[in-house]
C-alpha atoms as a PDB file:
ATOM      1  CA  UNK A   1       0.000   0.000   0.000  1.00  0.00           C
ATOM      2  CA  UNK A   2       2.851   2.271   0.835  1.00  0.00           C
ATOM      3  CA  UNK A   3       4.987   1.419  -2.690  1.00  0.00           C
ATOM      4  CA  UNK A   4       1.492   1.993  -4.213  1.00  0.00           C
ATOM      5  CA  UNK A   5       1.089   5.650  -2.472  1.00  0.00           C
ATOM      6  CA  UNK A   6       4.595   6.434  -3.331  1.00  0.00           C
ATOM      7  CA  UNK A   7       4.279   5.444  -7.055  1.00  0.00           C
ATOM      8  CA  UNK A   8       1.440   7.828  -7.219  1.00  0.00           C
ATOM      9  CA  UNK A   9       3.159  10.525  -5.516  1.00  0.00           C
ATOM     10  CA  UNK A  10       6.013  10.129  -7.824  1.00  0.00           C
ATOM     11  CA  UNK A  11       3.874  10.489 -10.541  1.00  0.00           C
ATOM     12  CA  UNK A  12       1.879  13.266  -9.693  1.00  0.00           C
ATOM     13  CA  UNK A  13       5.378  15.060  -8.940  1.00  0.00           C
ATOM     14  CA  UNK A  14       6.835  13.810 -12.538  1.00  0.00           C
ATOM     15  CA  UNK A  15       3.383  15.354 -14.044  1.00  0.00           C
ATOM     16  CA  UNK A  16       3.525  19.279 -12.235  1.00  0.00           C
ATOM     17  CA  UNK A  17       7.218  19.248 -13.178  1.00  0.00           C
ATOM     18  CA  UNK A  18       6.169  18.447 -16.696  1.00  0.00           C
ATOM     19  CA  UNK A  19       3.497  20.580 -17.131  1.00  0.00           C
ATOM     20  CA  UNK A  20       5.119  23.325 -14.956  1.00  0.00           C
ATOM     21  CA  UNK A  21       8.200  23.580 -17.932  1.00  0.00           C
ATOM     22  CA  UNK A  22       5.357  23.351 -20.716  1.00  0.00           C
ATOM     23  CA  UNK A  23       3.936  26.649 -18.894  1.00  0.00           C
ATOM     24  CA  UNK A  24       7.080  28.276 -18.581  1.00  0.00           C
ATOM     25  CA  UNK A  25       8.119  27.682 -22.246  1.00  0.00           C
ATOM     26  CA  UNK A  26       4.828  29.353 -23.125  1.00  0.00           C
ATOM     27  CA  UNK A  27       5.367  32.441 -20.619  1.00  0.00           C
ATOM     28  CA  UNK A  28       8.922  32.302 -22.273  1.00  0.00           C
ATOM     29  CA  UNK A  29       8.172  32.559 -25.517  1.00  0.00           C
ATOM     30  CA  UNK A  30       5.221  35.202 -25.262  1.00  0.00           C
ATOM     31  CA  UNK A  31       8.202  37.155 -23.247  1.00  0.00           C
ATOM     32  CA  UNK A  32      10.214  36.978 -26.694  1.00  0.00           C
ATOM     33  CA  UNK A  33       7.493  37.535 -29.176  1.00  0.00           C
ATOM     34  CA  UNK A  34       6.849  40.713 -26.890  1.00  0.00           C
ATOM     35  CA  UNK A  35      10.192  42.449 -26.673  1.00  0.00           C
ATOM     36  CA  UNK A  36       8.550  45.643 -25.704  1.00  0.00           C
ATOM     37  CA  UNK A  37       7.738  43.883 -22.393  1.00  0.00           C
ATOM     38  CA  UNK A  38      11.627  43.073 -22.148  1.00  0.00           C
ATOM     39  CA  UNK A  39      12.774  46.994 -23.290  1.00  0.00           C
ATOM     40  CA  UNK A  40      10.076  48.540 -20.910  1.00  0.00           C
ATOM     41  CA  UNK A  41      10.919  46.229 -17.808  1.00  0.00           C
ATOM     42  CA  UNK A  42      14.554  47.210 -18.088  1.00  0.00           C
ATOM     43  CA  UNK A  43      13.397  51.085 -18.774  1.00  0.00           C
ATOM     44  CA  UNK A  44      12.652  51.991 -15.307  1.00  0.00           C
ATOM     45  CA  UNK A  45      15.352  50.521 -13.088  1.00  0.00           C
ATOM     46  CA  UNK A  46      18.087  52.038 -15.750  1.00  0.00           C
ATOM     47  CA  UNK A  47      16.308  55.820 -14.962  1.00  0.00           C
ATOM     48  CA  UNK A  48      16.231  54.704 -11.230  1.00  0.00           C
ATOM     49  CA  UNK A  49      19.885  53.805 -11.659  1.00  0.00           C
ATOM     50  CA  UNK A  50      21.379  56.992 -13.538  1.00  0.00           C
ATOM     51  CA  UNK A  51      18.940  59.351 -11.626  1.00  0.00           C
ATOM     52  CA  UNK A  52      20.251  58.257  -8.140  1.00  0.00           C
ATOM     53  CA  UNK A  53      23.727  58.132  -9.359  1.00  0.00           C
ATOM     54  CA  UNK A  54      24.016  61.444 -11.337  1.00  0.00           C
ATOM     55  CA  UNK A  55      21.799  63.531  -9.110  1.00  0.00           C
ATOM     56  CA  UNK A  56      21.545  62.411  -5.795  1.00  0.00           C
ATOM     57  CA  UNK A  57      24.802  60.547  -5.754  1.00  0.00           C
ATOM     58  CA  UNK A  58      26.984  63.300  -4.727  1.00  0.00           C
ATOM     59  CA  UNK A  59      24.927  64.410  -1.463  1.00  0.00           C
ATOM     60  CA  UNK A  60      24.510  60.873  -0.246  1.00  0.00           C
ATOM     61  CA  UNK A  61      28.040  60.509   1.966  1.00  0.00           C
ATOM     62  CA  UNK A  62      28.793  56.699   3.495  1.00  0.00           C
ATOM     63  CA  UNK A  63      31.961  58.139   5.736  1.00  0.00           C
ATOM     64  CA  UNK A  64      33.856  55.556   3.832  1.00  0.00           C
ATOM     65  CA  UNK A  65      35.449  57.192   0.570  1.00  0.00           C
ATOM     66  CA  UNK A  66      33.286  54.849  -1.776  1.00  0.00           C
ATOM     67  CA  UNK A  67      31.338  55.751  -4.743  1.00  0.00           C
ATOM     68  CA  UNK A  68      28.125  55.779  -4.520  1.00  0.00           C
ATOM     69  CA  UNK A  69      27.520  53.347  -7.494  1.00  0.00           C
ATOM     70  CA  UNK A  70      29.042  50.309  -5.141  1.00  0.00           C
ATOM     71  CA  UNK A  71      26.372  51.571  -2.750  1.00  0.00           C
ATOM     72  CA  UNK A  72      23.896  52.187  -5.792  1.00  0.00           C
ATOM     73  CA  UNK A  73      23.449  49.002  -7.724  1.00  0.00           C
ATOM     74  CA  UNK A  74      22.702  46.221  -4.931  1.00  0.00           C
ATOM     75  CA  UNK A  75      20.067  47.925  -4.358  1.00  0.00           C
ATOM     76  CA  UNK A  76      18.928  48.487  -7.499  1.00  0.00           C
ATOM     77  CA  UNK A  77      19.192  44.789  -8.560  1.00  0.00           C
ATOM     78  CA  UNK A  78      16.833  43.857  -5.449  1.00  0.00           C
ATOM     79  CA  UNK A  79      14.391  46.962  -6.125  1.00  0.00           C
ATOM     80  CA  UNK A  80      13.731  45.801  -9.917  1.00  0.00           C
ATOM     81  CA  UNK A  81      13.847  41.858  -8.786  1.00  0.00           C
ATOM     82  CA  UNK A  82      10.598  42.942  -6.669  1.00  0.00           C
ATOM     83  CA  UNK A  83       8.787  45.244  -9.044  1.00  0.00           C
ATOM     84  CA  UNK A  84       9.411  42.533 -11.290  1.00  0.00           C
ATOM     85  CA  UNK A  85       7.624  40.412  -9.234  1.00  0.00           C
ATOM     86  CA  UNK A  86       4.310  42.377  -9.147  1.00  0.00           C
ATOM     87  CA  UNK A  87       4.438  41.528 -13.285  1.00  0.00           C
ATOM     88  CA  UNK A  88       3.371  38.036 -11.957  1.00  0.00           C
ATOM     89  CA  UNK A  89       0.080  38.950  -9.758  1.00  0.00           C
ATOM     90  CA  UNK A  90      -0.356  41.397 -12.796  1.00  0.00           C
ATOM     91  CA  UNK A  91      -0.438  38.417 -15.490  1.00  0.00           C
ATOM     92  CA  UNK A  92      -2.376  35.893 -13.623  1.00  0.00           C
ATOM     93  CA  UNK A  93      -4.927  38.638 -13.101  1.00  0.00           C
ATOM     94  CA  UNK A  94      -5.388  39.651 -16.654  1.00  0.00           C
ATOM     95  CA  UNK A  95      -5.113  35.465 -17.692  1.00  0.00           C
ATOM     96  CA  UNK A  96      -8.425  35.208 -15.650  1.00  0.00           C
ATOM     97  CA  UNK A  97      -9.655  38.286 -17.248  1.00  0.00           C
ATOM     98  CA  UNK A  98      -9.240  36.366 -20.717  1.00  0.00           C
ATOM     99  CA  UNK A  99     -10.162  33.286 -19.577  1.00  0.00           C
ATOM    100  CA  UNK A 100      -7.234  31.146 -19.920  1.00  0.00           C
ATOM    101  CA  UNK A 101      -7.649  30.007 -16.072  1.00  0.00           C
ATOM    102  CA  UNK A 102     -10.577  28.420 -17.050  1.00  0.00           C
ATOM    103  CA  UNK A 103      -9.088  26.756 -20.273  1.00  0.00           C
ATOM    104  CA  UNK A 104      -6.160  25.636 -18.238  1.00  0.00           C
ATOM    105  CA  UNK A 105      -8.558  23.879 -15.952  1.00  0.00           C
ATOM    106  CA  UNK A 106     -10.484  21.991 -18.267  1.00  0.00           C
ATOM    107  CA  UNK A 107      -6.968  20.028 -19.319  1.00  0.00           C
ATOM    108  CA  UNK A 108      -5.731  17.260 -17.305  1.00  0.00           C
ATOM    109  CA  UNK A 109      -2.763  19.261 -16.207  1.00  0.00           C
ATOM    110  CA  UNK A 110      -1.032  19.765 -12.435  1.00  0.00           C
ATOM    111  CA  UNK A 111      -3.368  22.585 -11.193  1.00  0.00           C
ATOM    112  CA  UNK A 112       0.024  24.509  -9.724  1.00  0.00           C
ATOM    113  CA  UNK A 113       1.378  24.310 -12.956  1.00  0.00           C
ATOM    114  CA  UNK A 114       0.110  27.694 -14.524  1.00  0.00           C
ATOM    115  CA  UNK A 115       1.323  29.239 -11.354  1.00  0.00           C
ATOM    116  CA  UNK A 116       4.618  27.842 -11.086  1.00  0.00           C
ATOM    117  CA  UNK A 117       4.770  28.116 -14.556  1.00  0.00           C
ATOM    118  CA  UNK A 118       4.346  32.067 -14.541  1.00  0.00           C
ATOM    119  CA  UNK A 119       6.408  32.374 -11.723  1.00  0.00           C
ATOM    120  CA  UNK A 120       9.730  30.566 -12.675  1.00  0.00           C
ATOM    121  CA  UNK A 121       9.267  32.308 -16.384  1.00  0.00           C
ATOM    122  CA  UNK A 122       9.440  35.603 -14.661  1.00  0.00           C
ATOM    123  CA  UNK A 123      12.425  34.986 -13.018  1.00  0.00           C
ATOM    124  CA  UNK A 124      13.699  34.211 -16.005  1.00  0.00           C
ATOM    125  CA  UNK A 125      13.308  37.632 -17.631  1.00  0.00           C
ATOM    126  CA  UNK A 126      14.318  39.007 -14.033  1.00  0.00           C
ATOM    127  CA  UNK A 127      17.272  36.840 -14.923  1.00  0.00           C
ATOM    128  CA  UNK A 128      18.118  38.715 -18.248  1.00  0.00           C
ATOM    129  CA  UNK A 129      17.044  42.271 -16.903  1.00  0.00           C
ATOM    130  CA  UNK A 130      19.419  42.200 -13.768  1.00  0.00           C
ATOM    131  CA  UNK A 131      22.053  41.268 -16.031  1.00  0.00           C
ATOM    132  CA  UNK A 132      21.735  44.176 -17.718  1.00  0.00           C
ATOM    133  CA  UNK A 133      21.282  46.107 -14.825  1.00  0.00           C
ATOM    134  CA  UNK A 134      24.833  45.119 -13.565  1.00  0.00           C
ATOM    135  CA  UNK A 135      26.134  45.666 -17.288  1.00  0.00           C
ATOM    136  CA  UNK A 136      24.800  49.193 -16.638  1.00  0.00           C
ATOM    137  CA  UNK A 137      25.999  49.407 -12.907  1.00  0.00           C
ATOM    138  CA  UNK A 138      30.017  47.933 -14.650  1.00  0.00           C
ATOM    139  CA  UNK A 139      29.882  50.840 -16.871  1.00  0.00           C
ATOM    140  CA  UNK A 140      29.297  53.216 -14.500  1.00  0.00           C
ATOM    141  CA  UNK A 141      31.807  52.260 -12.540  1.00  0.00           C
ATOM    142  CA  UNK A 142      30.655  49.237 -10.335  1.00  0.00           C
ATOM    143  CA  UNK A 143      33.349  47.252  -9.054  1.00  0.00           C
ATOM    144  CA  UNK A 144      33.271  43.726  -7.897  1.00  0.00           C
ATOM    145  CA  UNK A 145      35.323  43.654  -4.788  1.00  0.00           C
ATOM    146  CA  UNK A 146      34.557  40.294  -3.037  1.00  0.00           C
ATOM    147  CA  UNK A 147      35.523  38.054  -6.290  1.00  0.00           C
ATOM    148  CA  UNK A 148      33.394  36.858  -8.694  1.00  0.00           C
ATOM    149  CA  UNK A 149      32.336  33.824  -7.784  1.00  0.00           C
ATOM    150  CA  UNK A 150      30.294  35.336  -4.614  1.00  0.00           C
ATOM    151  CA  UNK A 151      29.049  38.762  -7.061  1.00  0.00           C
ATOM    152  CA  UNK A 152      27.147  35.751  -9.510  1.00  0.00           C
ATOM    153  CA  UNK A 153      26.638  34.001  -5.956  1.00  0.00           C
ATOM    154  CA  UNK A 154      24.343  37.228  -4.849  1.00  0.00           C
ATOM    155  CA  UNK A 155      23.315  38.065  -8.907  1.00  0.00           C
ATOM    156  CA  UNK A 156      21.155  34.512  -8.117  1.00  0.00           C
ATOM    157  CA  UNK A 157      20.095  35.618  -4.497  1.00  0.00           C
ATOM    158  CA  UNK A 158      18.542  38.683  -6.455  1.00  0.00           C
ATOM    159  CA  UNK A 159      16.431  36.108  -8.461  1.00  0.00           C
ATOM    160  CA  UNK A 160      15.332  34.233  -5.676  1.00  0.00           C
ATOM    161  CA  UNK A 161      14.496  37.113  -3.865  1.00  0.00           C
ATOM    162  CA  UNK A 162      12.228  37.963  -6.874  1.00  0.00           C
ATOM    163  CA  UNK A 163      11.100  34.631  -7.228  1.00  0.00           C
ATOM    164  CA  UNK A 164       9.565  34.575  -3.651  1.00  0.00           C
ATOM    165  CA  UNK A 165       7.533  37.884  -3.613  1.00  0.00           C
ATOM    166  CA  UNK A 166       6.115  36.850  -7.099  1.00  0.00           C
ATOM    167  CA  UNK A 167       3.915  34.305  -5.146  1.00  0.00           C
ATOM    168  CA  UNK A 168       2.814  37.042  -2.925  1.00  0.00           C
ATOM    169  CA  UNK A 169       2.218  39.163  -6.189  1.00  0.00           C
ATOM    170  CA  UNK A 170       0.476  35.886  -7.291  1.00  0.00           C
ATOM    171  CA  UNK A 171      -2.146  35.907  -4.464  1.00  0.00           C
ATOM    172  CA  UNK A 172      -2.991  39.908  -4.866  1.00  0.00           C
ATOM    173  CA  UNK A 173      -3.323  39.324  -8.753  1.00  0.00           C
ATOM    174  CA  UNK A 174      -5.654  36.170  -7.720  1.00  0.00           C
ATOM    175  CA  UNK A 175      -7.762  37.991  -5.054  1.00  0.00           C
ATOM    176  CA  UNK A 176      -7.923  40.865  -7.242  1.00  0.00           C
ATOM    177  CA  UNK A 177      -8.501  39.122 -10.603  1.00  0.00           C
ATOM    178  CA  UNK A 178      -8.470  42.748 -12.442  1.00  0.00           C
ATOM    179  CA  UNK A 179      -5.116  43.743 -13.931  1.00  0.00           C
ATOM    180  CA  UNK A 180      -4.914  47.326 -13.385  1.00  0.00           C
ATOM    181  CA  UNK A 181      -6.159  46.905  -9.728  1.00  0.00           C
ATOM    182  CA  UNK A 182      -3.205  44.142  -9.221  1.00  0.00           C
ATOM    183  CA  UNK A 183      -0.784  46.666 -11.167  1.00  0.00           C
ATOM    184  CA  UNK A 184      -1.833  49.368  -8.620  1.00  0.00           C
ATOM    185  CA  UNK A 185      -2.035  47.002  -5.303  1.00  0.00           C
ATOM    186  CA  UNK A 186       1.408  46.290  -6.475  1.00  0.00           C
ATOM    187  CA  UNK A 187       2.954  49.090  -6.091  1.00  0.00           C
ATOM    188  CA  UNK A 188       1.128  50.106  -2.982  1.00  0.00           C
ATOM    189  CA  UNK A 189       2.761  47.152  -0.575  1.00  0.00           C
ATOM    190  CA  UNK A 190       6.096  47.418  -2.737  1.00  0.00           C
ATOM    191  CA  UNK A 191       7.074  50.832  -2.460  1.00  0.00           C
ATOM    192  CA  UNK A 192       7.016  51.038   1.523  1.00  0.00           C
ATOM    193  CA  UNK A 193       9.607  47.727   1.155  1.00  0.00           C
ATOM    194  CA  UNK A 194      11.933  50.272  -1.373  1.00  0.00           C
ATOM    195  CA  UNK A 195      12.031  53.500   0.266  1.00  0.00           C
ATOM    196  CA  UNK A 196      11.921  52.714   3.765  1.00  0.00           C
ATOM    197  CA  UNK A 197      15.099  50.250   3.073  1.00  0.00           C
ATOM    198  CA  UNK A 198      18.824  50.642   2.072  1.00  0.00           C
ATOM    199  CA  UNK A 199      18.331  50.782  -0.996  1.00  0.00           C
ATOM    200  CA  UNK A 200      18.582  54.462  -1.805  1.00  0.00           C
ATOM    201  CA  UNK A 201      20.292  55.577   1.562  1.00  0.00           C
ATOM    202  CA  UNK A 202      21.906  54.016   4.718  1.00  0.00           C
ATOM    203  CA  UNK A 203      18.908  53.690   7.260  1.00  0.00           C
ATOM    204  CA  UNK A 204      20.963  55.231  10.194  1.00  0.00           C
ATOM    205  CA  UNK A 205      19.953  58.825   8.676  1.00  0.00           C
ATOM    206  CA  UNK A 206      15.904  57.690   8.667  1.00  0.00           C
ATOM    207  CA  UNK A 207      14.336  59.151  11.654  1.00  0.00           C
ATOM    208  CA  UNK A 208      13.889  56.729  14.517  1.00  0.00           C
ATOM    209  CA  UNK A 209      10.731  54.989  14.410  1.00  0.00           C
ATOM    210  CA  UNK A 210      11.762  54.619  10.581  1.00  0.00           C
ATOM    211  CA  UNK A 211      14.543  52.934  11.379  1.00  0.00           C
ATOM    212  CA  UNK A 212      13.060  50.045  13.185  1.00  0.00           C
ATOM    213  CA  UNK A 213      10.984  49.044  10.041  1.00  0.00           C
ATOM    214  CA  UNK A 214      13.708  50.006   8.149  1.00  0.00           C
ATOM    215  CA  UNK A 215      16.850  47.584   9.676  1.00  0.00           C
ATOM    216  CA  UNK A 216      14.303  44.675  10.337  1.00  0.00           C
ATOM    217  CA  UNK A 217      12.505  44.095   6.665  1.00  0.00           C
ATOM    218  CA  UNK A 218      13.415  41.572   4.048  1.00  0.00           C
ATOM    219  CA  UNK A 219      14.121  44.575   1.268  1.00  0.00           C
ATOM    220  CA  UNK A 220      17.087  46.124   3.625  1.00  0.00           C
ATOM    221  CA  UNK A 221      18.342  42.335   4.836  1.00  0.00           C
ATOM    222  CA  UNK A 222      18.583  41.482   1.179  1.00  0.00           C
ATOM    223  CA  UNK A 223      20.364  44.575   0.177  1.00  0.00           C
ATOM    224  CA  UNK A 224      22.638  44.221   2.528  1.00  0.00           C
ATOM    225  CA  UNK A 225      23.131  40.325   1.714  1.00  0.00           C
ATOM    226  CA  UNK A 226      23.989  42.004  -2.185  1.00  0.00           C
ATOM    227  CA  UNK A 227      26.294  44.483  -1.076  1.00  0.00           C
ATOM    228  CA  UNK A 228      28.310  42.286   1.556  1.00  0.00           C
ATOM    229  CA  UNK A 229      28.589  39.779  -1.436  1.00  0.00           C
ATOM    230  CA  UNK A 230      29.638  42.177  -4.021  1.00  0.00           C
ATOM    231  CA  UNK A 231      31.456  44.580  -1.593  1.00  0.00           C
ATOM    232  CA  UNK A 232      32.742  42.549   1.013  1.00  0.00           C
ATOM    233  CA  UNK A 233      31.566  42.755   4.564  1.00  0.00           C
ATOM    234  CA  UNK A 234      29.468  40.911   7.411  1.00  0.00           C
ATOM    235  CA  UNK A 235      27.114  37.811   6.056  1.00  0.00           C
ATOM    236  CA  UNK A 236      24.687  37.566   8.514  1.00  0.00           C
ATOM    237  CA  UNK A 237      22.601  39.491   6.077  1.00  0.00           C
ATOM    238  CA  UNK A 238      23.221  36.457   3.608  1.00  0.00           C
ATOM    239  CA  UNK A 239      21.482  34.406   5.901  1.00  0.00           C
ATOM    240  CA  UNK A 240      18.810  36.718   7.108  1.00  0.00           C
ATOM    241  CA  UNK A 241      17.787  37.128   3.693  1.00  0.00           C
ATOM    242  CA  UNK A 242      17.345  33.251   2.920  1.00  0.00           C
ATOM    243  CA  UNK A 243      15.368  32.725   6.012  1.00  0.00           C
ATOM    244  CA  UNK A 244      12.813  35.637   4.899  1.00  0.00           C
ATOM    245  CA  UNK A 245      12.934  34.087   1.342  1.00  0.00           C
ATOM    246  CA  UNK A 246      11.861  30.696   2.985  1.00  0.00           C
ATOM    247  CA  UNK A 247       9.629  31.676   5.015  1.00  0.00           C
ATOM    248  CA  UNK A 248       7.603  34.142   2.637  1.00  0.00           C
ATOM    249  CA  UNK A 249       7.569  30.587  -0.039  1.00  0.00           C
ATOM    250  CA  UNK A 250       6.646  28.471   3.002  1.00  0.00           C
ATOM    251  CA  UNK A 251       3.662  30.889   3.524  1.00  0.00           C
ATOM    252  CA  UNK A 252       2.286  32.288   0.161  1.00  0.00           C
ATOM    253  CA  UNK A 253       3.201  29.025  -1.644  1.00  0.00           C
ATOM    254  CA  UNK A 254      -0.035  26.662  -0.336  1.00  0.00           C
ATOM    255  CA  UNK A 255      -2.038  30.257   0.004  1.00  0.00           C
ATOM    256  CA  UNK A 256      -1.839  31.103  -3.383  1.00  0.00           C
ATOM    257  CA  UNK A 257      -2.623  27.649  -5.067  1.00  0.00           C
ATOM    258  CA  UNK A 258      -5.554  26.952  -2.555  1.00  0.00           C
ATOM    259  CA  UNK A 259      -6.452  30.042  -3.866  1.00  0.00           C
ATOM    260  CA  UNK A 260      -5.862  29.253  -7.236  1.00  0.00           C
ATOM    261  CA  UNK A 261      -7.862  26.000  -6.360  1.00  0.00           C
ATOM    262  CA  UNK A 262     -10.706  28.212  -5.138  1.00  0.00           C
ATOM    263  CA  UNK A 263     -10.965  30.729  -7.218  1.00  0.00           C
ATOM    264  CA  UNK A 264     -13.861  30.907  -9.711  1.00  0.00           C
END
C-alpha cells in the first residue's frame, strides 16, 4: 500500500514538473514575441539607476570614501527583482480576465502548474534584466570587490528574492482578478519595502521609528546580503535574507494555489 502511495506521488510530482516547464516555455516565448515587455521592464530601473547616481549621488556621503555606485546598484538589482515580481500577480490577473484560467482547468494538467509556470518564467526575464542592470551598474563604474564567484553568488540571491515575492504578487493578482487593480495594489505594498530600506540611503539617517521598520525588513536584509557579497563585509545578512525568502515561499506558496484551487 505504501509502494502503491509512493508510485502515485512520484507520478503526480513527474506530471507538475512536466506541465510546470510546458507553462514556462509558453510564458517564455510570449516574453520573446513581446520584446517591448523586455525593453520597458529594463526602462525603469536604468532611470532609477542613472537618476540616483548622477543627481543624488553626490549628497549621499557613506563616511567611507566609496562611490556611490558600489552603494547604488545592490540595491537596485533587489528593487527591480521585486517590481518585477508584481508583473506576476499582474499576469495571472489579466489570464483570468481572458479566460485562460478556465481553459487551463479543463486540461488534465497539475493545477500549480500555470502558477509555477508564470512564476519561474518571470524569473527568467528578471534573470536577463538584472544582467543588464549590472552591465549598466560595470559601466558606470561598479566594481566587484569580493571576487566573482560570490558577485554571480548574490546576482542569483537577487532572483530568488524575486522569485519569492512573485507568489505574494500571485495571491494579490488572484484575489484581485483585475489587472490594473493588481498593477496598482502592487505598487502600494512594494514601495514602503523600497524607500523605507537601504536601498537608496543608509537607514541610520531615517528618523527613529523609521529605522526600526527600516533595519528589520526583508528589502534592507537582502540589500545588505547584495552588497556584503559584491562589496565585502558581514554575512549575517546572507542568511537573514534566505530565512525571509523561505519563510515568505513556506507561507504564500499553499495560500496562493488553494487560492488558485478556489478561485472561480
Amino acid at each position: 500500500m505504501n509502494d502503491a502511495a509512493s508510485v502515485g506521488f512520484f507520478k503526480q510530482m513527474t506530471y507538475a514538473v512536466t506541465d510546470t516547464w510546458e507553462i514556462t516555455k509558453r510564458n517564455v516565448r510570449r516574453n520573446f514575441r513581446l520584446p517591448q515587455l523586455l525593453v520597458f521592464s529594463s526602462i525603469q530601473p536604468v532611470m532609477f539607476l542613472l537618476l540616483f547616481n548622477f543627481v543624488f549621488g553626490g549628497a549621499v556621503t557613506q563616511g567611507s570614501g566609496d562611490t556611490y555606485i558600489n552603494f547604488l546598484l545592490p540595491g537596485i538589482l533587489i528593487q527591480t527583482a521585486l517590481f518585477g515580481a508584481i508583473q506576476t500577480g499582474v499576469g495571472l490577473a489579466e489570464d483570468m480576465q481572458k479566460g485562460v484560467v478556465d481553459r487551463f482547468r479543463s486540461l488534465p494538467m497539475s493545477r500549480v502548474a500555470h502558477m509555477a509556470g508564470r512564476v519561474t518564467a518571470d524569473a527568467l526575464r528578471n534573470l536577463i534584466v538584472l544582467g543588464l542592470m549590472t552591465f549598466v551598474g560595470v559601466l558606470l563604474g561598479f566594481d566587484f570587490q569580493n571576487g566573482l564567484i560570490l558577485a554571480i553568488t548574490g546576482y542569483f540571491l537577487a532572483i530568488f528574492f524575486g522569485f519569492a515575492f512573485s507568489w505574494v504578487a500571485s495571491l494579490f493578482g488572484l484575489i484581485t482578478k483585475d489587472s490594473e487593480t493588481a498593477q496598482v495594489l502592487g505598487f502600494l505594498w512594494t514601495f514602503p519595502l523600497v524607500f523605507a530600506s537601504s536601498v537608496f540611503v543608509p537607514p541610520a539617517s531615517m528618523p527613529g521609528w523609521l529605522q526600526v521598520f527600516a533595519n528589520n525588513q526583508p528589502v534592507t536584509h537582502a540589500v545588505n546580503a547584495l552588497r556584503s557579497l559584491t562589496q565585502g563585509g558581514d554575512m549575517d545578512a546572507v542568511w537573514k535574507t534566505l530565512l525571509w525568502v523561505s519563510a515568505i515561499l513556506i507561507i504564500f506558496v499553499p495560500v496562493s494555489v488553494k487560492r488558485y484551487r478556489n478561485t472561480s
